[in-house]
C-alpha atoms as a PDB file:
ATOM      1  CA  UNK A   1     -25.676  -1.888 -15.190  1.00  0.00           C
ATOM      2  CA  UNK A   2     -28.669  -0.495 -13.594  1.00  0.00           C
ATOM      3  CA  UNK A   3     -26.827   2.837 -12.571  1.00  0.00           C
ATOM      4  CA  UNK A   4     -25.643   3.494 -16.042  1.00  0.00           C
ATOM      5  CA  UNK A   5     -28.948   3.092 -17.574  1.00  0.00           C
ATOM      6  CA  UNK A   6     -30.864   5.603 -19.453  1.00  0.00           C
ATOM      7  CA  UNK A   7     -34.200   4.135 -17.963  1.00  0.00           C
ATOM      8  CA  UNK A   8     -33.144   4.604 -14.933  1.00  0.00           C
ATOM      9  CA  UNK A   9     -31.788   8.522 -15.575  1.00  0.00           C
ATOM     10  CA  UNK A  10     -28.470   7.534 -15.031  1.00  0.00           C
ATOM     11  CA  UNK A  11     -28.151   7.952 -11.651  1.00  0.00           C
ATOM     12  CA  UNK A  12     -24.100   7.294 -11.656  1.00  0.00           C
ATOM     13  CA  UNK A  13     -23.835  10.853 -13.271  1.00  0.00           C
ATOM     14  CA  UNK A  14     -24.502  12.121 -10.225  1.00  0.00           C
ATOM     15  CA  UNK A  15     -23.581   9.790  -7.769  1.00  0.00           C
ATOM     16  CA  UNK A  16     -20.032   9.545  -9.215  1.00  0.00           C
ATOM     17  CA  UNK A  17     -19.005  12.885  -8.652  1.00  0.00           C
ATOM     18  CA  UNK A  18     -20.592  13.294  -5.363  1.00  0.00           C
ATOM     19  CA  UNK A  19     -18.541  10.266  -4.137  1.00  0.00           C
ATOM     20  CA  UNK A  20     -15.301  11.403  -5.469  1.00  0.00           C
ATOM     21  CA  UNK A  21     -15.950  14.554  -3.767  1.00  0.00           C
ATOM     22  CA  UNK A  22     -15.719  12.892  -0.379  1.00  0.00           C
ATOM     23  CA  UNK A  23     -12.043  11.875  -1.244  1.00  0.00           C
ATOM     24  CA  UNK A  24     -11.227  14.858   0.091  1.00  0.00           C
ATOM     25  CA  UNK A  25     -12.849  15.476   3.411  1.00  0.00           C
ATOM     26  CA  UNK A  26     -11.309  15.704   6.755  1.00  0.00           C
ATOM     27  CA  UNK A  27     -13.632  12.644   8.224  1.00  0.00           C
ATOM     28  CA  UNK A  28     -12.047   9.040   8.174  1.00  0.00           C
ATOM     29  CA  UNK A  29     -14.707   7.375   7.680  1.00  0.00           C
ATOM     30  CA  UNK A  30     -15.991   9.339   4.646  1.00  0.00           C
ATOM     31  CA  UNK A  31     -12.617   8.993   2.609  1.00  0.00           C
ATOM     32  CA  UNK A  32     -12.792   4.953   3.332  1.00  0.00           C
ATOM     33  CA  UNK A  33     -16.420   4.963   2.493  1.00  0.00           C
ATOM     34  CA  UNK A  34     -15.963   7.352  -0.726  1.00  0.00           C
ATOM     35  CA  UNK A  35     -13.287   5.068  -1.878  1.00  0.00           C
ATOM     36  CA  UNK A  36     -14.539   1.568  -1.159  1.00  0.00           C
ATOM     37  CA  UNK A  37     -17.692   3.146  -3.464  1.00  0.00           C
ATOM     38  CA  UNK A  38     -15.625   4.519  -6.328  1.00  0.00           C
ATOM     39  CA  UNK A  39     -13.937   1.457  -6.001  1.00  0.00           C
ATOM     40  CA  UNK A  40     -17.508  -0.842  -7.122  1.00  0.00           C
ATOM     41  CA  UNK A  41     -17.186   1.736 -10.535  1.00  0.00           C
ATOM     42  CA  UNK A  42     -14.534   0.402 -11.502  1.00  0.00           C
ATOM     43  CA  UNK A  43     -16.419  -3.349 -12.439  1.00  0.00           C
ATOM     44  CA  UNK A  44     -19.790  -2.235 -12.586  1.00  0.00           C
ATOM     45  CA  UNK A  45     -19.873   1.020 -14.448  1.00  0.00           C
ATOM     46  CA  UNK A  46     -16.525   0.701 -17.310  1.00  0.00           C
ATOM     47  CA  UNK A  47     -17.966   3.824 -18.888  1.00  0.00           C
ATOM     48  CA  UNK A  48     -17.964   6.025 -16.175  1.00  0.00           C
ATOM     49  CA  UNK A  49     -14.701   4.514 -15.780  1.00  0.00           C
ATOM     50  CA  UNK A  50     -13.439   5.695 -19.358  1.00  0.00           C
ATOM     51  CA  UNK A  51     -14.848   8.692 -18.884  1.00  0.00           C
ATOM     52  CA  UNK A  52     -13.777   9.842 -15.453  1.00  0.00           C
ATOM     53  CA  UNK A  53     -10.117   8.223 -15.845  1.00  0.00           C
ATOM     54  CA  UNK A  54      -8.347  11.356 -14.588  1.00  0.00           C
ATOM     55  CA  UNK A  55     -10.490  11.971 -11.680  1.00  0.00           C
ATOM     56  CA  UNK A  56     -10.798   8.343 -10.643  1.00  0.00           C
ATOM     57  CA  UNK A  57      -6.759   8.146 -11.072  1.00  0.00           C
ATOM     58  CA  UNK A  58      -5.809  11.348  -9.343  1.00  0.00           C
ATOM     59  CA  UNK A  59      -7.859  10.813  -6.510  1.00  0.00           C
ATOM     60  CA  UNK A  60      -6.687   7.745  -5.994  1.00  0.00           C
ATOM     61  CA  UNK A  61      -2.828   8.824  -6.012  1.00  0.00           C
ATOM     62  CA  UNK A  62      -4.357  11.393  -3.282  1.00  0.00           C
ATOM     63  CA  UNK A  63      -5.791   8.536  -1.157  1.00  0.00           C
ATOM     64  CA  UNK A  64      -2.733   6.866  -1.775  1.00  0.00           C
ATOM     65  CA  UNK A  65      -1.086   9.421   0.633  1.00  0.00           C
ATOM     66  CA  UNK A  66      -3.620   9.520   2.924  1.00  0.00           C
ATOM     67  CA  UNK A  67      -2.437   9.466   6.725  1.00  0.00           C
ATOM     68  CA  UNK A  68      -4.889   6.822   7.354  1.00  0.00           C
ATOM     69  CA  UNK A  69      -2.855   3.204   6.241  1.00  0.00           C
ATOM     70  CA  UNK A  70      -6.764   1.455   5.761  1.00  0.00           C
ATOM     71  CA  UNK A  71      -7.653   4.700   3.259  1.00  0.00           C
ATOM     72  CA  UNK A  72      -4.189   4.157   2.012  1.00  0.00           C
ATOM     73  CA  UNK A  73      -4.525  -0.191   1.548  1.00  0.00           C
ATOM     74  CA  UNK A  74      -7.882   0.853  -0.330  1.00  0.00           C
ATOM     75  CA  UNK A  75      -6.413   3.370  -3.164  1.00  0.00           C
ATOM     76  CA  UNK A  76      -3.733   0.237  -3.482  1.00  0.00           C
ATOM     77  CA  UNK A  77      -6.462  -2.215  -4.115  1.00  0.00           C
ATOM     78  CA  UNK A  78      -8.222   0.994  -6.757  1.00  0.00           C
ATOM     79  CA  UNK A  79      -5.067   0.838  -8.539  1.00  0.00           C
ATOM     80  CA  UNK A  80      -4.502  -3.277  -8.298  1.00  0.00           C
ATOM     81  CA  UNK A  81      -8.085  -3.707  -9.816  1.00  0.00           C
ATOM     82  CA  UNK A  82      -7.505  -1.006 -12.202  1.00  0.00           C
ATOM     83  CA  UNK A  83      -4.667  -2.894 -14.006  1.00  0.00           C
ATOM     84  CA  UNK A  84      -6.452  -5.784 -13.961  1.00  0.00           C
ATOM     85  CA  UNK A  85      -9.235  -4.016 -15.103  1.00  0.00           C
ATOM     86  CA  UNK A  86      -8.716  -1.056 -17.250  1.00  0.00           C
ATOM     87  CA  UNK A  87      -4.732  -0.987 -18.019  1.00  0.00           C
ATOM     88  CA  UNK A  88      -5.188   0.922 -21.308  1.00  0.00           C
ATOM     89  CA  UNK A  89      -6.846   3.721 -18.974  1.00  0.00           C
ATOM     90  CA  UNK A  90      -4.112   3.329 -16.312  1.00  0.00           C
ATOM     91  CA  UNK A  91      -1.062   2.959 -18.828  1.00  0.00           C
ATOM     92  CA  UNK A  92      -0.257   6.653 -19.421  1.00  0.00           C
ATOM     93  CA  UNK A  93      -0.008   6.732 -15.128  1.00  0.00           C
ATOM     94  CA  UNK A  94       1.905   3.856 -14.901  1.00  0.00           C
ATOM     95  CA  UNK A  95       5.569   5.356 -14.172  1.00  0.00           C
ATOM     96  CA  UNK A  96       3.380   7.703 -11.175  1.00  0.00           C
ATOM     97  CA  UNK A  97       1.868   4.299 -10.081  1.00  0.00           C
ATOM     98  CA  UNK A  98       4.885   2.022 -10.442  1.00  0.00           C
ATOM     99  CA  UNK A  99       6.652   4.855  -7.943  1.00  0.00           C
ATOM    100  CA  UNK A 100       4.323   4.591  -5.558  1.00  0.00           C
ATOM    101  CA  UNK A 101       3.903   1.592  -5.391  1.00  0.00           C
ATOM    102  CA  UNK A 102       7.919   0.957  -4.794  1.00  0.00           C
ATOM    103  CA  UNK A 103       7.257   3.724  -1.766  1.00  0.00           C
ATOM    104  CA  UNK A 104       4.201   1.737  -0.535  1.00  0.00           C
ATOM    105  CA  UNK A 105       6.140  -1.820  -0.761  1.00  0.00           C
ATOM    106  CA  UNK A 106       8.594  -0.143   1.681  1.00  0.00           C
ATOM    107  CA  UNK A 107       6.647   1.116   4.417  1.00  0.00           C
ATOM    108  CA  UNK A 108       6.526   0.047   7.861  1.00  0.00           C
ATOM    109  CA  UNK A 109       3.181  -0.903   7.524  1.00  0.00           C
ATOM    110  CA  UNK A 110       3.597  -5.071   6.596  1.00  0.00           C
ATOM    111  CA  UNK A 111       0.222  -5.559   4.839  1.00  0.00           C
ATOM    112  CA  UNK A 112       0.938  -2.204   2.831  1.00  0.00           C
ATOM    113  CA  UNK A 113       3.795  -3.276   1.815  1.00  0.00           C
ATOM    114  CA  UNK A 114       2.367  -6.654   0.927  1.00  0.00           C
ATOM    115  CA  UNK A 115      -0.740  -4.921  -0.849  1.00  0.00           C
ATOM    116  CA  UNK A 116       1.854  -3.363  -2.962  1.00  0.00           C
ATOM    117  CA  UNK A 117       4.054  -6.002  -3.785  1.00  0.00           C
ATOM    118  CA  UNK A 118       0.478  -7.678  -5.465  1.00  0.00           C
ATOM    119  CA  UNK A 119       1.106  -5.384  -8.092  1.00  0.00           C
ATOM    120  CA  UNK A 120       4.813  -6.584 -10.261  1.00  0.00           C
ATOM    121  CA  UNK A 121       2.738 -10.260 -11.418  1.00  0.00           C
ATOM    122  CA  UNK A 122      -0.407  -9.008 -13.578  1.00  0.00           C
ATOM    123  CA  UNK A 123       1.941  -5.840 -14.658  1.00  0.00           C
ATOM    124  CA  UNK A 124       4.379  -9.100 -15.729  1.00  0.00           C
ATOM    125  CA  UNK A 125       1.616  -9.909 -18.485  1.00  0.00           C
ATOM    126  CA  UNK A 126       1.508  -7.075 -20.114  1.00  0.00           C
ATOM    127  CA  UNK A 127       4.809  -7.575 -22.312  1.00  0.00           C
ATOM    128  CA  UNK A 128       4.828  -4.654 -24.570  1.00  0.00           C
ATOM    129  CA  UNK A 129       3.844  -2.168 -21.430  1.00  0.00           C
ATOM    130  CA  UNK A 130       6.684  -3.686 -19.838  1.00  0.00           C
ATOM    131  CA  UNK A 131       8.920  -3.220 -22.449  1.00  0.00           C
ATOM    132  CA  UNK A 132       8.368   0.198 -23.477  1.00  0.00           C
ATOM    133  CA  UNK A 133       7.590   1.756 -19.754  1.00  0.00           C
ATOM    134  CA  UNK A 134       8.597  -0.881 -17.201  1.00  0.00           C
ATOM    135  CA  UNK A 135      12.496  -1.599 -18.633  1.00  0.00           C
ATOM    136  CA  UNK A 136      13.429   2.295 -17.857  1.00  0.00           C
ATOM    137  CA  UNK A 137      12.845   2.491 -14.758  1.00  0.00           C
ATOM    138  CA  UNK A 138      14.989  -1.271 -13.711  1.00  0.00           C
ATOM    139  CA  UNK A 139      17.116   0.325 -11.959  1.00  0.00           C
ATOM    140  CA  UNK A 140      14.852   1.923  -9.167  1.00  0.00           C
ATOM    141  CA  UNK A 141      12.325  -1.023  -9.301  1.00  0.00           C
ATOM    142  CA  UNK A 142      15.320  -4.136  -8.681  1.00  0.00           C
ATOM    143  CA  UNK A 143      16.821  -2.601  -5.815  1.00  0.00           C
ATOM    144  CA  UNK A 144      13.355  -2.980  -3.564  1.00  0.00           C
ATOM    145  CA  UNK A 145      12.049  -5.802  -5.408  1.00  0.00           C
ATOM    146  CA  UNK A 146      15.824  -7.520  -4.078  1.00  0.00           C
ATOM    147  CA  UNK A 147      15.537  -5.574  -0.745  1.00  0.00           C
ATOM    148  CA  UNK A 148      11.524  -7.495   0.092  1.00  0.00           C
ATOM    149  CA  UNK A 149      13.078 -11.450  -1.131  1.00  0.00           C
ATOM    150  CA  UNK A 150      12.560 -13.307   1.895  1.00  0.00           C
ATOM    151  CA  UNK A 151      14.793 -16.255   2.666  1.00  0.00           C
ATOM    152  CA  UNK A 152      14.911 -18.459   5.334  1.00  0.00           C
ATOM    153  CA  UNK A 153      18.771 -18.706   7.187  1.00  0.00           C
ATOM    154  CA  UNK A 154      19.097 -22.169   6.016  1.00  0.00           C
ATOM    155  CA  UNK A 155      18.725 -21.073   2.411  1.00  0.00           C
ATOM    156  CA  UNK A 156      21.477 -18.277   2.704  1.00  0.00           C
ATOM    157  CA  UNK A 157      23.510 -20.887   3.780  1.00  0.00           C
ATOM    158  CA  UNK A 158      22.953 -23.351   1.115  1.00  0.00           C
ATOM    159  CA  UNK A 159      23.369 -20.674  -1.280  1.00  0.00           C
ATOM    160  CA  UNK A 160      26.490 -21.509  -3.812  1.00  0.00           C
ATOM    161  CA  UNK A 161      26.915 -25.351  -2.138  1.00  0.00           C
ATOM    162  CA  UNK A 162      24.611 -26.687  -3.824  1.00  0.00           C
ATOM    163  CA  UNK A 163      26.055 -28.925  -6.326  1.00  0.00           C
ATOM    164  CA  UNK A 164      25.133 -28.684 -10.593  1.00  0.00           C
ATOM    165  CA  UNK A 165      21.631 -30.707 -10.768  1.00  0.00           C
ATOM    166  CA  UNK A 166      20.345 -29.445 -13.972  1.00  0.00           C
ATOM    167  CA  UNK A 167      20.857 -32.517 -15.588  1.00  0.00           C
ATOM    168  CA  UNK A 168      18.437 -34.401 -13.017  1.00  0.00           C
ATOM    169  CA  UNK A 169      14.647 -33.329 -13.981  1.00  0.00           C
ATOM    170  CA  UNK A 170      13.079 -31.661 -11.002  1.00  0.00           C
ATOM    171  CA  UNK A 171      10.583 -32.914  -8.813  1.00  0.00           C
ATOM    172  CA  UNK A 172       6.965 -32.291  -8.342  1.00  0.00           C
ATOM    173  CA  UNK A 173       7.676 -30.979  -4.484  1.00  0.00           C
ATOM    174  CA  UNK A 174      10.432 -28.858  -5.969  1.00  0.00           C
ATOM    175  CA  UNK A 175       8.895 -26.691  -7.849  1.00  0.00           C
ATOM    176  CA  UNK A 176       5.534 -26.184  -6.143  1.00  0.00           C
ATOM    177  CA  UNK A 177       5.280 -22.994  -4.269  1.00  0.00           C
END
């Protein structure tokens, strides 16, 4: 990319840190517009990435307490592209991240929570991570993961009358989300 090139003089050197700077500031708008930059990094710019891993990764778990639920929906997002993204870099974080993200999945705010919840399907993917730092910590991540099901009343009331079917093959309209 154009900001990592050596043509250019690498402007990203100095752009990066100036940005992650503004993470902490007292303005509002200068957190949300520091992050939704740092943010672009993570695609555009992997070896910045790779090479600012802790600062990128701390400041996000500090935006991720931010009083401000937008700045805090952002450093969500940071860490949601991040595993998509860069999971190597975020693996040695991940029992930090998988702890917030159980806090932010139960906060008042609804699309927090929801933001958060985005997180348990790509992590799914990633067997051996799973395996070796996701099993451990089963017992703290069922209980919320049970507490956010949703189900309708006339589904708790079906529950256990339903009669044996799994000898009939299933529909197409029954297992479509």
């Amino acid at each position: 990319h154009e900001l990592d090139s050596e043509s250019a003089g690498r402007p990203v050197n100095w752009m990066l840190p100036k940005f992650l700077s503004f993470f902490n500031r007292q303005e509002i708008h200068l957190r949300k517009q520091a992050i939704s930059c740092v943010i672009k990094f993570i695609d555009i710019c992997p070896n910045q990435m790779a090479i600012n891993r802790d600062r990128f990764i701390q400041g996000y778990f500090h935006l991720a307490n931010d009083p401000d639920i937008g700045i805090r929906r952002r450093a969500i997002a940071a860490f949601l592209l991040l595993e998509e993204c860069h999971m190597a870099d975020l693996k040695p974080y991940l029992p930090q991240v998988i702890q917030l993200m159980l806090v932010c999945m139960q906060h008042e705010d609804e699309d927090l929570a929801l933001e958060a919840t985005d997180f348990w399907k790509p992590l799914s993917e990633y067997e051996s991570i799973c395996h070796e730092v996701v099993k451990p910590l089963l017992p703290h991540i069922f209980p919320v993961l049970l507490s956010k099901m949703v189900y309708s009343q006339q589904h708790l009331a079906d529950v256990g009358t339903e009669e044996d079917d799994s000898h009939i093959p299933d529909k197409d309209q029954d297992i479509k989300p």
